[in-house]
PDB file of N, CA and C in Angstrom:
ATOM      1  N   UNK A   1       3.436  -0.350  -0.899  1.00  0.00           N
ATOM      2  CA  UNK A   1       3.374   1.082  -0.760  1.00  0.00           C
ATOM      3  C   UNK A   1       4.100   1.473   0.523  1.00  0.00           C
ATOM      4  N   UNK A   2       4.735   2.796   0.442  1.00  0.00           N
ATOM      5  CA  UNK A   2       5.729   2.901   1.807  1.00  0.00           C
ATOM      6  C   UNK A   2       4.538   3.887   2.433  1.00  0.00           C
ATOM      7  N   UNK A   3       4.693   3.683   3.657  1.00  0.00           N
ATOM      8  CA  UNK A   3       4.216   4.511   4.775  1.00  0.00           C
ATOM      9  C   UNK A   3       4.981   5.026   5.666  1.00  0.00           C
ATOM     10  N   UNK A   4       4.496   6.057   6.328  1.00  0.00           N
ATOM     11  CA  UNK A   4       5.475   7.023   7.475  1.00  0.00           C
ATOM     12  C   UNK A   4       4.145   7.245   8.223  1.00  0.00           C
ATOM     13  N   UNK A   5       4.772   6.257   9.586  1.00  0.00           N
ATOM     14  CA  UNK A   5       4.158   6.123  10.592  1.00  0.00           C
ATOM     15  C   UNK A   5       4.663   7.607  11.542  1.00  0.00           C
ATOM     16  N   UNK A   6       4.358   8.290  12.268  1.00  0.00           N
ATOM     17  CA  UNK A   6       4.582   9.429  12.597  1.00  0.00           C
ATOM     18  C   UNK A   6       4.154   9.227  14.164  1.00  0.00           C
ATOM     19  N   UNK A   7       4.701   9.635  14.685  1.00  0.00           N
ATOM     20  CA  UNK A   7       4.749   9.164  16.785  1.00  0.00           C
ATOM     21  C   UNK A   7       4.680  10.106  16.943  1.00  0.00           C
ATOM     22  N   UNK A   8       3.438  10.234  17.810  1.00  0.00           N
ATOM     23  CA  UNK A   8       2.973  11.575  18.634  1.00  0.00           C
ATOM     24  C   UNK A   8       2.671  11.390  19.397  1.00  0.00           C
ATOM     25  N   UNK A   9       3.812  11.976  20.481  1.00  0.00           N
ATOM     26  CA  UNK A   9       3.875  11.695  22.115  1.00  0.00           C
ATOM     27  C   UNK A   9       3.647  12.766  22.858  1.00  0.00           C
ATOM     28  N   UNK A  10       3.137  12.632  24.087  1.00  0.00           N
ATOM     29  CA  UNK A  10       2.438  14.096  24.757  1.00  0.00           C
ATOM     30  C   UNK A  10       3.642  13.704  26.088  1.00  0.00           C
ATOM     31  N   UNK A  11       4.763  14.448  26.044  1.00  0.00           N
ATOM     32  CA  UNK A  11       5.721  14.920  26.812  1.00  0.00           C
ATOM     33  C   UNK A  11       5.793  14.895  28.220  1.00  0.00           C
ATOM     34  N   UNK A  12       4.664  15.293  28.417  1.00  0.00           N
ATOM     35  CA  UNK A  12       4.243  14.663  30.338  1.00  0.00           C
ATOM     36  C   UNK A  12       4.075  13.085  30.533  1.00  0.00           C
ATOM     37  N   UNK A  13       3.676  12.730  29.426  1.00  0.00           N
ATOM     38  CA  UNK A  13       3.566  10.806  29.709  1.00  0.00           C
ATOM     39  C   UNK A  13       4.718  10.448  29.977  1.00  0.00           C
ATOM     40  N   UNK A  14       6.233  10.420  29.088  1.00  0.00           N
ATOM     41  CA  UNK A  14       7.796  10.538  29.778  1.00  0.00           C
ATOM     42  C   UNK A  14       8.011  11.390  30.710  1.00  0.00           C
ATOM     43  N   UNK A  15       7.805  12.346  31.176  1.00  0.00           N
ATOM     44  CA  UNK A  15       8.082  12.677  32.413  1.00  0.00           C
ATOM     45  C   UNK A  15       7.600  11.863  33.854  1.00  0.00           C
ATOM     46  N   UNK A  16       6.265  11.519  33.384  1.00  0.00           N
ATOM     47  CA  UNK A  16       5.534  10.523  34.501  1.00  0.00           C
ATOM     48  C   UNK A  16       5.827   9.703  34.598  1.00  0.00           C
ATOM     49  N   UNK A  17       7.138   8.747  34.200  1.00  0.00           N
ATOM     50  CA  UNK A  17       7.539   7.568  33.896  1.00  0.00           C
ATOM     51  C   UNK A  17       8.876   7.287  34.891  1.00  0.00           C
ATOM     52  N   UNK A  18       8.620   6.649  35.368  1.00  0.00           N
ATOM     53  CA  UNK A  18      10.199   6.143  36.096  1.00  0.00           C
ATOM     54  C   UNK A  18      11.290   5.875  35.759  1.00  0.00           C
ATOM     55  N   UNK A  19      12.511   6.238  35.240  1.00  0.00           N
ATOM     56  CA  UNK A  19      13.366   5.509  34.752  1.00  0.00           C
ATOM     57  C   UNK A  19      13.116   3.719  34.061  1.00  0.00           C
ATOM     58  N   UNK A  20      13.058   2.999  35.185  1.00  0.00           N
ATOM     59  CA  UNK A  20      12.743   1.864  34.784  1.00  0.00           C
ATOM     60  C   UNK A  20      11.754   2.187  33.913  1.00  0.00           C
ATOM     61  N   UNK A  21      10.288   2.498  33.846  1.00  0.00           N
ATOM     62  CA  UNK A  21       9.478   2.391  32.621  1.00  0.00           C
ATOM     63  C   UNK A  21       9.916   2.610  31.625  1.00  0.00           C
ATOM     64  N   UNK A  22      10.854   3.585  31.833  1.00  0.00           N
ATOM     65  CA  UNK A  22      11.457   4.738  30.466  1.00  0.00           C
ATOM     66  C   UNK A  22      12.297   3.236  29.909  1.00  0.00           C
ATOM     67  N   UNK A  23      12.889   2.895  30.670  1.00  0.00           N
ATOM     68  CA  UNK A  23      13.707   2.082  29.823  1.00  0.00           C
ATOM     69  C   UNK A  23      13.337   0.822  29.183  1.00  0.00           C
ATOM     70  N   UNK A  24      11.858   0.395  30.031  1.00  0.00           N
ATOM     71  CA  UNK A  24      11.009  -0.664  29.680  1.00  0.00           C
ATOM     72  C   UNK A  24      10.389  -0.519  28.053  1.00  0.00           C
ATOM     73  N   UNK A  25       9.718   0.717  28.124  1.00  0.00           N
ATOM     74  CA  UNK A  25       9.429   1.056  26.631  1.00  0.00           C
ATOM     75  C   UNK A  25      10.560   1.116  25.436  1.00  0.00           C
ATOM     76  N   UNK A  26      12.046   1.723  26.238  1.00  0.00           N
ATOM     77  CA  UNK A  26      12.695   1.859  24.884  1.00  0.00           C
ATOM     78  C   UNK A  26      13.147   0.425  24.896  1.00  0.00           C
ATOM     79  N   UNK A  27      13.365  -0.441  25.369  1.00  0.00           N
ATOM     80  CA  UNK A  27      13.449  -2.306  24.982  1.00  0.00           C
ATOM     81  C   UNK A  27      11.993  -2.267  24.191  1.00  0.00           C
ATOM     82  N   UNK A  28      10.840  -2.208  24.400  1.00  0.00           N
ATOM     83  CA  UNK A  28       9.964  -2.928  23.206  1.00  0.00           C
ATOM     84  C   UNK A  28      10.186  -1.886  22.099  1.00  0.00           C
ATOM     85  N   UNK A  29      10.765  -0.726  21.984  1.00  0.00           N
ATOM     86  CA  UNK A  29      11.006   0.077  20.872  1.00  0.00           C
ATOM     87  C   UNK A  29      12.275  -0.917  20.258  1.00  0.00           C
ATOM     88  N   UNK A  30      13.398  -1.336  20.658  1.00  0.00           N
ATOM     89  CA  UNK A  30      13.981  -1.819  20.043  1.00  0.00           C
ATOM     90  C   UNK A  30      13.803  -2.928  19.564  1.00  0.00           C
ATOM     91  N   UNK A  31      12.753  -3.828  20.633  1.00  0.00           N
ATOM     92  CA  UNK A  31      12.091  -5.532  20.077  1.00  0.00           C
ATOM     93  C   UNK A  31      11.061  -4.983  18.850  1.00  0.00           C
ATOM     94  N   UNK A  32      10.394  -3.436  18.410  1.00  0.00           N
ATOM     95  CA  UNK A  32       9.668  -3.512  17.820  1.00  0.00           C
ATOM     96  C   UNK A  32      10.104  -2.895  16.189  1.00  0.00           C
ATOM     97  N   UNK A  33      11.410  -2.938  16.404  1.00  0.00           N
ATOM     98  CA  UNK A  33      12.021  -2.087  15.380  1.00  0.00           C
ATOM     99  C   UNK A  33      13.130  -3.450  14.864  1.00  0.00           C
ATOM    100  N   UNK A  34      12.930  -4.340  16.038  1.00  0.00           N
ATOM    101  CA  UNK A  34      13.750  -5.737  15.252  1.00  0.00           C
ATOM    102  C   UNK A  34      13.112  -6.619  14.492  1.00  0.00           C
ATOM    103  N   UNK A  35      11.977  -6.161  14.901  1.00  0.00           N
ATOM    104  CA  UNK A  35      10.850  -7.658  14.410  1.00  0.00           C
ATOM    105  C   UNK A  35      10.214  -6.473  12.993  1.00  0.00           C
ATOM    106  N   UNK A  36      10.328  -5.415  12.432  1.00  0.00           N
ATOM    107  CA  UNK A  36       9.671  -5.112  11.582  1.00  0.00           C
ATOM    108  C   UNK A  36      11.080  -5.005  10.463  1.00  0.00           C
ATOM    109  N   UNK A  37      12.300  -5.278  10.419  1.00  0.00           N
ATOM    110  CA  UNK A  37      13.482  -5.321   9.977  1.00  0.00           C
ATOM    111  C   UNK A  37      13.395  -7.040   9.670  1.00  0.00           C
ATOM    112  N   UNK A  38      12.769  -8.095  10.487  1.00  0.00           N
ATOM    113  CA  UNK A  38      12.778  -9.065  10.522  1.00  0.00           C
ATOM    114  C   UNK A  38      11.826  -9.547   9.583  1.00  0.00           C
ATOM    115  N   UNK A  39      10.731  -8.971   9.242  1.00  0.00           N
ATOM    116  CA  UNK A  39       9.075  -9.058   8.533  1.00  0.00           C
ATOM    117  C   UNK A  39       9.843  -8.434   7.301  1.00  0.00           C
ATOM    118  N   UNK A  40      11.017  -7.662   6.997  1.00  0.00           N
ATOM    119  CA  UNK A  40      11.374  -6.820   5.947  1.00  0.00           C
ATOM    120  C   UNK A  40      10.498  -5.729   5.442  1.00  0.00           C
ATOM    121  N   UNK A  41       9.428  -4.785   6.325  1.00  0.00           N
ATOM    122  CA  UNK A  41       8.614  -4.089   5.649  1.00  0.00           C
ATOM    123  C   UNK A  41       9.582  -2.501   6.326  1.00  0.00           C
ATOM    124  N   UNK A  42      10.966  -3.139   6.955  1.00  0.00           N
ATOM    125  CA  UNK A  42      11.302  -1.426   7.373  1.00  0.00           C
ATOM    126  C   UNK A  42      12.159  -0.848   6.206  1.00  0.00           C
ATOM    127  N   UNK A  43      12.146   0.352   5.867  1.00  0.00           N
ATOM    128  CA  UNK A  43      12.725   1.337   5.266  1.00  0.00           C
ATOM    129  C   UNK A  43      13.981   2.315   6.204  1.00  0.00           C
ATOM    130  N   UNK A  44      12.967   2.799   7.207  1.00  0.00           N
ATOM    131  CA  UNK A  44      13.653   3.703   8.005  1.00  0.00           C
ATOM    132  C   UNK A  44      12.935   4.532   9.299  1.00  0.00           C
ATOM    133  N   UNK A  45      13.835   4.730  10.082  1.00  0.00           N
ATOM    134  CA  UNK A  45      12.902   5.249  11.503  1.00  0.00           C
ATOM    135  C   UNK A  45      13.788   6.013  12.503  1.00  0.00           C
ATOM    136  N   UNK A  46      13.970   6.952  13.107  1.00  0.00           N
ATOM    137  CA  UNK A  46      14.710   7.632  13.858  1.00  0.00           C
ATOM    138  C   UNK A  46      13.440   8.507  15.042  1.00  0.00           C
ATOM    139  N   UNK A  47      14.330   8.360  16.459  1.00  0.00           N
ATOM    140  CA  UNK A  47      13.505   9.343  16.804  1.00  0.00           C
ATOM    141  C   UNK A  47      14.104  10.631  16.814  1.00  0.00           C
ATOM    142  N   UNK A  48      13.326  11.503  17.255  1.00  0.00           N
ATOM    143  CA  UNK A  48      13.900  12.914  17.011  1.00  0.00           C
ATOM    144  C   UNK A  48      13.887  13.829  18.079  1.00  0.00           C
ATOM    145  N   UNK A  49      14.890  14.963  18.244  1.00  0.00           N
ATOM    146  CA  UNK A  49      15.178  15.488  19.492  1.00  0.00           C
ATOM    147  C   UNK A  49      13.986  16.485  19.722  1.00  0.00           C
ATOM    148  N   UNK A  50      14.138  17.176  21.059  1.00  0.00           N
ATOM    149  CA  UNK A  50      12.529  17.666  21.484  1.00  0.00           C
ATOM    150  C   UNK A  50      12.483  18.741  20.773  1.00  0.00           C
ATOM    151  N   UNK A  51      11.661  19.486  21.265  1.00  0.00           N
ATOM    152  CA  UNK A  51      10.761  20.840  20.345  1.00  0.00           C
ATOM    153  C   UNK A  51      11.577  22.204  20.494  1.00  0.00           C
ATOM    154  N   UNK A  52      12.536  21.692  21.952  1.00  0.00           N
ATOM    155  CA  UNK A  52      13.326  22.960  22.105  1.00  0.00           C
ATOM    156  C   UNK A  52      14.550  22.983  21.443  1.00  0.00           C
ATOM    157  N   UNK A  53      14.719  21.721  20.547  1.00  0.00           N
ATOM    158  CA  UNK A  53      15.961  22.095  19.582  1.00  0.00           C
ATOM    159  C   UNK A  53      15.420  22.086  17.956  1.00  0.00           C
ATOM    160  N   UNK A  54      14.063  22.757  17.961  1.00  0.00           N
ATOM    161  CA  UNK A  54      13.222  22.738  16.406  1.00  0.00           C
ATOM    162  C   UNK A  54      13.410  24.242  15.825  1.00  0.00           C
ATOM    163  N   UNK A  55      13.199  23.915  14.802  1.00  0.00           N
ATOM    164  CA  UNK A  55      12.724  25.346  14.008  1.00  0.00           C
ATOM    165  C   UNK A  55      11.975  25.536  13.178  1.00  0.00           C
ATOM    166  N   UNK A  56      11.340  26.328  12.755  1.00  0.00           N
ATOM    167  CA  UNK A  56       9.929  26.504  11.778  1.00  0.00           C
ATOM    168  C   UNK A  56      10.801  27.552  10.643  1.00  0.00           C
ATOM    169  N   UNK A  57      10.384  27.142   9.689  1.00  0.00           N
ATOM    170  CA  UNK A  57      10.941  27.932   8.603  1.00  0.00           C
ATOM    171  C   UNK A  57       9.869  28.464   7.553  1.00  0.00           C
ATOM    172  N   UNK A  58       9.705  29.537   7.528  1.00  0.00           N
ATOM    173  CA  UNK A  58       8.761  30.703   6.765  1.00  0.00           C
ATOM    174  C   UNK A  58       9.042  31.376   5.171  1.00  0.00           C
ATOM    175  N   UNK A  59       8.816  31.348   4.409  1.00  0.00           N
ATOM    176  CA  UNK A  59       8.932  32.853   3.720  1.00  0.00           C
ATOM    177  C   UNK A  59       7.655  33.168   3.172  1.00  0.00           C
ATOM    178  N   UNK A  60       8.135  34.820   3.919  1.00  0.00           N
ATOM    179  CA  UNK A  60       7.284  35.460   3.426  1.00  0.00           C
ATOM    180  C   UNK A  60       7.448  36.645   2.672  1.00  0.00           C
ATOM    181  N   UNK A  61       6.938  37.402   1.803  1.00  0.00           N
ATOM    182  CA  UNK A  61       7.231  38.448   0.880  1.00  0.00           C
ATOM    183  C   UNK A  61       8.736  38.528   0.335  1.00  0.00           C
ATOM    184  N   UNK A  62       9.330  37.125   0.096  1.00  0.00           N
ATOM    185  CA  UNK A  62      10.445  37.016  -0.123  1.00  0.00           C
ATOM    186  C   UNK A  62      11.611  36.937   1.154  1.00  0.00           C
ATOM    187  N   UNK A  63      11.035  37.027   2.024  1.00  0.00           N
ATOM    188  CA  UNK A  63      12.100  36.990   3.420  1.00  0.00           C
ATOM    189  C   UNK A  63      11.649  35.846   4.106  1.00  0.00           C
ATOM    190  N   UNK A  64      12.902  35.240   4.747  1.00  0.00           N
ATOM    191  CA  UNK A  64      13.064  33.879   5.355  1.00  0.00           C
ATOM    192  C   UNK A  64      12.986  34.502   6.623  1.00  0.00           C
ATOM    193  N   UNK A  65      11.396  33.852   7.436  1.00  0.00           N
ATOM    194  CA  UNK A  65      11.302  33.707   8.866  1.00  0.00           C
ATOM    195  C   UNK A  65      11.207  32.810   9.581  1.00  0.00           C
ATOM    196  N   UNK A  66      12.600  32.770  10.604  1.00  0.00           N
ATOM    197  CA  UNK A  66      13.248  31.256  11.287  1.00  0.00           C
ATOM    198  C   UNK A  66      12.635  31.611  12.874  1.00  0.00           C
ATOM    199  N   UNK A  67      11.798  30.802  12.899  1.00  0.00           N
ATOM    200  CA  UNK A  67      11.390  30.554  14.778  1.00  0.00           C
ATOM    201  C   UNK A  67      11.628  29.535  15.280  1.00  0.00           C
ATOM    202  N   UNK A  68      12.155  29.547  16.228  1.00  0.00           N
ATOM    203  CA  UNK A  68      12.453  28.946  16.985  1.00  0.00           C
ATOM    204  C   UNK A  68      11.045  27.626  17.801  1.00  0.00           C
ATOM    205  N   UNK A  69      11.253  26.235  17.862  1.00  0.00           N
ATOM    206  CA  UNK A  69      10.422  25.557  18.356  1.00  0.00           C
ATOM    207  C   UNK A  69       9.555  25.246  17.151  1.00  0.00           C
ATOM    208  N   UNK A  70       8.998  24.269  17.692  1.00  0.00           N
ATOM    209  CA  UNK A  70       7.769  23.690  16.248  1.00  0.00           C
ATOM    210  C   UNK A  70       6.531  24.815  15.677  1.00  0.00           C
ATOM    211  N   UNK A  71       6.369  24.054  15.049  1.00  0.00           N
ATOM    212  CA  UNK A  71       5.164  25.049  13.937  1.00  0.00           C
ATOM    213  C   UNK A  71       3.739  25.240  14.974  1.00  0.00           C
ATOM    214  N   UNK A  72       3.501  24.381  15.612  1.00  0.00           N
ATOM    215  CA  UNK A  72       2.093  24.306  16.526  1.00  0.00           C
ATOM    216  C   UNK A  72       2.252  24.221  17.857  1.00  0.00           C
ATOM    217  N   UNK A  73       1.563  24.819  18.660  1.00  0.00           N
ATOM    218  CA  UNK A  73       1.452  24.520  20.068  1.00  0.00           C
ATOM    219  C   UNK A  73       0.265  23.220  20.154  1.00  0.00           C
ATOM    220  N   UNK A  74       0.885  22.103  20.465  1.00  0.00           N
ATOM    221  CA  UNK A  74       0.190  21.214  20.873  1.00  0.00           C
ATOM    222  C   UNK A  74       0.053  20.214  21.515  1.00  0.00           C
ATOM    223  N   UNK A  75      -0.320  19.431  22.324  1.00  0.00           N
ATOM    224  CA  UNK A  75      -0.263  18.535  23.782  1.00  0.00           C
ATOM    225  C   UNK A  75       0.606  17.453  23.121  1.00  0.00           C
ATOM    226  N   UNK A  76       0.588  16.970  22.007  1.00  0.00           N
ATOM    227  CA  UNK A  76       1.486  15.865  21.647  1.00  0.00           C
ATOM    228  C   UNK A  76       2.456  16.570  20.470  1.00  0.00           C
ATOM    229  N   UNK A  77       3.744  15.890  20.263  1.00  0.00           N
ATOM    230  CA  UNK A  77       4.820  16.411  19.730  1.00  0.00           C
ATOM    231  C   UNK A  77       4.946  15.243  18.829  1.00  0.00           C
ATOM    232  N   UNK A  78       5.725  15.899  17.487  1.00  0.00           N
ATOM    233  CA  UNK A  78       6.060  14.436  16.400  1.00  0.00           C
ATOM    234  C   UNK A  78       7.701  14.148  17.241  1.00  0.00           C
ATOM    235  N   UNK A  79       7.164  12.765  18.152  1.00  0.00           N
ATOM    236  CA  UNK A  79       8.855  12.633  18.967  1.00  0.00           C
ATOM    237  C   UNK A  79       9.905  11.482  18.041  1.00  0.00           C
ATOM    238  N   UNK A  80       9.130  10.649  16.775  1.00  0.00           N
ATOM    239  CA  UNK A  80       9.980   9.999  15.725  1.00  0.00           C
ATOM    240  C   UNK A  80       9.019   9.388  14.668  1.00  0.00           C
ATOM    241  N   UNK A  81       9.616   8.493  14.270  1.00  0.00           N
ATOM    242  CA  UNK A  81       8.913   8.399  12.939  1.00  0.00           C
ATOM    243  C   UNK A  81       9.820   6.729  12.547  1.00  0.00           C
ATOM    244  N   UNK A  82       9.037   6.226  11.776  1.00  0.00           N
ATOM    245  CA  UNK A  82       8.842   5.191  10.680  1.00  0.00           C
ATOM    246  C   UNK A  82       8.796   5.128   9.661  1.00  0.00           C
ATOM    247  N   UNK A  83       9.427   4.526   8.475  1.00  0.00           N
ATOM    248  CA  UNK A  83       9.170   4.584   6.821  1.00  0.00           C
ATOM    249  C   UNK A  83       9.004   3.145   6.941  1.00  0.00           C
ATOM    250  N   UNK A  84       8.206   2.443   6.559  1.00  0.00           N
ATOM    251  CA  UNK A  84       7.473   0.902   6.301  1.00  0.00           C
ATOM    252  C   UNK A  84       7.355   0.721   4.577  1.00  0.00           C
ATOM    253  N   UNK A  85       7.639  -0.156   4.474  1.00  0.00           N
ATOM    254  CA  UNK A  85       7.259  -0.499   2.869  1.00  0.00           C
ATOM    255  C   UNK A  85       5.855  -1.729   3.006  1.00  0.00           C
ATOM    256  N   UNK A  86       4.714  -1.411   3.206  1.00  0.00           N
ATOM    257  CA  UNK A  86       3.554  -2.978   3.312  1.00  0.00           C
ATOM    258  C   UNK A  86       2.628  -3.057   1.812  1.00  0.00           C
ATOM    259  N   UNK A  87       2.436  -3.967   2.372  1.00  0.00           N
ATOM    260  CA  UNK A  87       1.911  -4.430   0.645  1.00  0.00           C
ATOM    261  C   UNK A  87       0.128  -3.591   1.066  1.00  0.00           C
ATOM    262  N   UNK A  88      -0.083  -3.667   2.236  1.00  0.00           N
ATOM    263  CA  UNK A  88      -1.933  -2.876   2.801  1.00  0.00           C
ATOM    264  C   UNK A  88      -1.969  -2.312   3.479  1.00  0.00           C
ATOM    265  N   UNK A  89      -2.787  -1.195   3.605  1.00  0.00           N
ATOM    266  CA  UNK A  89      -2.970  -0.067   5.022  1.00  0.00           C
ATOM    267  C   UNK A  89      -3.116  -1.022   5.794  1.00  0.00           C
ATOM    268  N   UNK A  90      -3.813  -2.273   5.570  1.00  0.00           N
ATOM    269  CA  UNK A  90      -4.103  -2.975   6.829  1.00  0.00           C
ATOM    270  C   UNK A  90      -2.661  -3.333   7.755  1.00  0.00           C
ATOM    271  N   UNK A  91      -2.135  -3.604   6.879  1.00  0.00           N
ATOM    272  CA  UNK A  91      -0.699  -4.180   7.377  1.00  0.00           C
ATOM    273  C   UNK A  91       0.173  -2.730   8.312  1.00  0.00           C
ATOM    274  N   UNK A  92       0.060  -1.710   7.314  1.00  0.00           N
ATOM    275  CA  UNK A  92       0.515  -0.491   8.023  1.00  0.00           C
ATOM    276  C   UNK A  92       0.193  -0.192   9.223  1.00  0.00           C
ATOM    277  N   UNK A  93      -1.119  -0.179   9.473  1.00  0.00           N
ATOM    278  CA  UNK A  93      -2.170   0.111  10.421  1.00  0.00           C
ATOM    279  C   UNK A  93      -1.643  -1.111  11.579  1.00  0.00           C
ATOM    280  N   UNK A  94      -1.326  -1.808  11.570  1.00  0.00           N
ATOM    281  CA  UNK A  94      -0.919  -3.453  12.378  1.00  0.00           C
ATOM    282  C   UNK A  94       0.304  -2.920  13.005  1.00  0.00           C
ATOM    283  N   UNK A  95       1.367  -2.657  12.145  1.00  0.00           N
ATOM    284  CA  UNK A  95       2.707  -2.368  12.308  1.00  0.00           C
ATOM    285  C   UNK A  95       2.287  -1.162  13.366  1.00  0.00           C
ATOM    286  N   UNK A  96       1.816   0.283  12.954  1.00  0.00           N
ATOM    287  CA  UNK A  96       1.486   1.384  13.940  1.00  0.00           C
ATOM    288  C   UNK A  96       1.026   0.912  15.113  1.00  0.00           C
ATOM    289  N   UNK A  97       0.351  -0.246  15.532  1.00  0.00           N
ATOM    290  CA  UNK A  97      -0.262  -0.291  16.253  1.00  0.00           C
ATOM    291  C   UNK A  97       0.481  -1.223  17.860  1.00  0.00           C
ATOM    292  N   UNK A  98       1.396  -1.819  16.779  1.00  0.00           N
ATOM    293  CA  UNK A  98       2.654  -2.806  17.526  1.00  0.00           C
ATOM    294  C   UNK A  98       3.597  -1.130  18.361  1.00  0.00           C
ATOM    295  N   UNK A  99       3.420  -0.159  17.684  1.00  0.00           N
ATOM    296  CA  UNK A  99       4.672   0.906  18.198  1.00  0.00           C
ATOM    297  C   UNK A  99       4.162   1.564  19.789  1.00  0.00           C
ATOM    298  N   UNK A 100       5.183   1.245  20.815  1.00  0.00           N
ATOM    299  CA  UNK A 100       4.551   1.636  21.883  1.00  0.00           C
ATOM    300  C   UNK A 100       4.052   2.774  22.523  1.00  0.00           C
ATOM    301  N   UNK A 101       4.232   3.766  21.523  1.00  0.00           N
ATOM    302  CA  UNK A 101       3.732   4.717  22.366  1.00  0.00           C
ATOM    303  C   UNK A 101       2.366   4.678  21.761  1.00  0.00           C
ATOM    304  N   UNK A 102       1.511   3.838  20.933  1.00  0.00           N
ATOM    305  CA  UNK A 102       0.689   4.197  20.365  1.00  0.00           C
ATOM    306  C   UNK A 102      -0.156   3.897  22.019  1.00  0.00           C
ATOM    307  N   UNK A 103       0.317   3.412  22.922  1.00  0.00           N
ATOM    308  CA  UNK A 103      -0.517   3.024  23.897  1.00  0.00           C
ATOM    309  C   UNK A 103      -0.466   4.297  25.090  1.00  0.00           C
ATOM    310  N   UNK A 104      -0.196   5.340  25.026  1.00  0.00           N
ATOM    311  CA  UNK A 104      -0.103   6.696  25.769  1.00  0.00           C
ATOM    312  C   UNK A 104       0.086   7.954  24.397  1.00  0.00           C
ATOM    313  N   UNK A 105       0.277   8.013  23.501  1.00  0.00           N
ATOM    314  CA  UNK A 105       0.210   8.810  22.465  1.00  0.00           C
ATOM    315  C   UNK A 105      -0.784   8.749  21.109  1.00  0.00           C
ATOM    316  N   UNK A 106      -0.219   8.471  20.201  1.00  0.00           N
ATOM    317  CA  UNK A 106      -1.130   8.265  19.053  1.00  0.00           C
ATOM    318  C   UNK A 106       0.097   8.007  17.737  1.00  0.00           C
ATOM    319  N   UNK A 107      -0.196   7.018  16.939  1.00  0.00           N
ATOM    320  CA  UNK A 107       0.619   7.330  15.684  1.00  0.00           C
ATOM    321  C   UNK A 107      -0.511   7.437  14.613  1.00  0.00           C
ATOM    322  N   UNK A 108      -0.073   8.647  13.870  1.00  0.00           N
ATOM    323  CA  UNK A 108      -0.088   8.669  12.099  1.00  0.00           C
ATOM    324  C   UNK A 108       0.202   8.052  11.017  1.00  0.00           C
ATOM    325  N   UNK A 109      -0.766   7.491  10.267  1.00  0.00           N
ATOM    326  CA  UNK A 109      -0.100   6.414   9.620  1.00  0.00           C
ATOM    327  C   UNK A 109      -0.833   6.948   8.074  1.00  0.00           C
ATOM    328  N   UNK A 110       0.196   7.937   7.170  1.00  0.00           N
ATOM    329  CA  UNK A 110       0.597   8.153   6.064  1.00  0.00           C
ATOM    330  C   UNK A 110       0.745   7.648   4.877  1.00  0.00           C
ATOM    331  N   UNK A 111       0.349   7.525   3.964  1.00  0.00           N
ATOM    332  CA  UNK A 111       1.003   7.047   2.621  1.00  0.00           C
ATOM    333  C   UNK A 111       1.877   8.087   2.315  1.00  0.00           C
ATOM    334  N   UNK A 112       2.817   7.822   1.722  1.00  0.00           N
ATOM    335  CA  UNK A 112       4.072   8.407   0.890  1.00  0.00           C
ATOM    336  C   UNK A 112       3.510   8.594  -0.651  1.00  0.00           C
ATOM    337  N   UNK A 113       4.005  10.105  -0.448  1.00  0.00           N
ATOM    338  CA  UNK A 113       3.181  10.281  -1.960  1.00  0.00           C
ATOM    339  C   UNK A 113       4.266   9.735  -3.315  1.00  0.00           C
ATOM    340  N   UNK A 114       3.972   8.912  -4.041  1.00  0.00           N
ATOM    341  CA  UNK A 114       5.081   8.238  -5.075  1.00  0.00           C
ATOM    342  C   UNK A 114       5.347   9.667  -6.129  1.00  0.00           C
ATOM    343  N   UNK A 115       6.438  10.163  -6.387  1.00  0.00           N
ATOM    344  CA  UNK A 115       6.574  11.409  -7.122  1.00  0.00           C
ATOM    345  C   UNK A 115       7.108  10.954  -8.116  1.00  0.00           C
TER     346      UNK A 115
END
């Protein structure tokens, strides 16, 4: 079953970070995005740019309302994402848990609805 692990990072934790940390984490992002390519359970994963280049898209009474910035005000932001193919949540749940920001943020860990 595929899953979409979903990274939700609270924006002041990278700011509080030193360069060096910053760059410490994105090496285990890349050791952790080699070794799940390596296990063969990856699909796909990108991170994504911040909230000030988002948009929310509406309609209402037939008219399209475009705002600017994400849909919610909230302390953590969706900053990227994961598509996993595992045979168990357990396994999903393992993989989320290997992703580093789960250790200052939080990840979401989704089933993909099969359509």
């Amino acid at each position: 079953m595929k899953y979409m692990l979903l990274i939700n990072d609270d924006p002041s934790a990278w700011s509080r970070m030193s360069e060096e940390q910053v760059n410490a984490v994105m090496s285990e992002y890349f050791a952790f995005s080699a070794a799940i390519r390596e296990e063969g359970i990856f699909v796909a994963g990108d991170a994504l740019k911040g909230p000030e280049e988002a948009h929310t898209v509406r309609v209402r009474d037939g008219q399209r309302v475009v705002k600017d910035g994400p849909f919610a005000e909230t302390k953590e932001l969706v900053g990227g994402y994961y598509v996993v193919d595992c045979d168990t949540l357990d396994q999903a749940i393992d993989a989320a848990a290997r992703i580093p920001s789960a250790r200052f943020g939080a990840v979401e860990v989704r089933p993909v609805a099969q359509m």
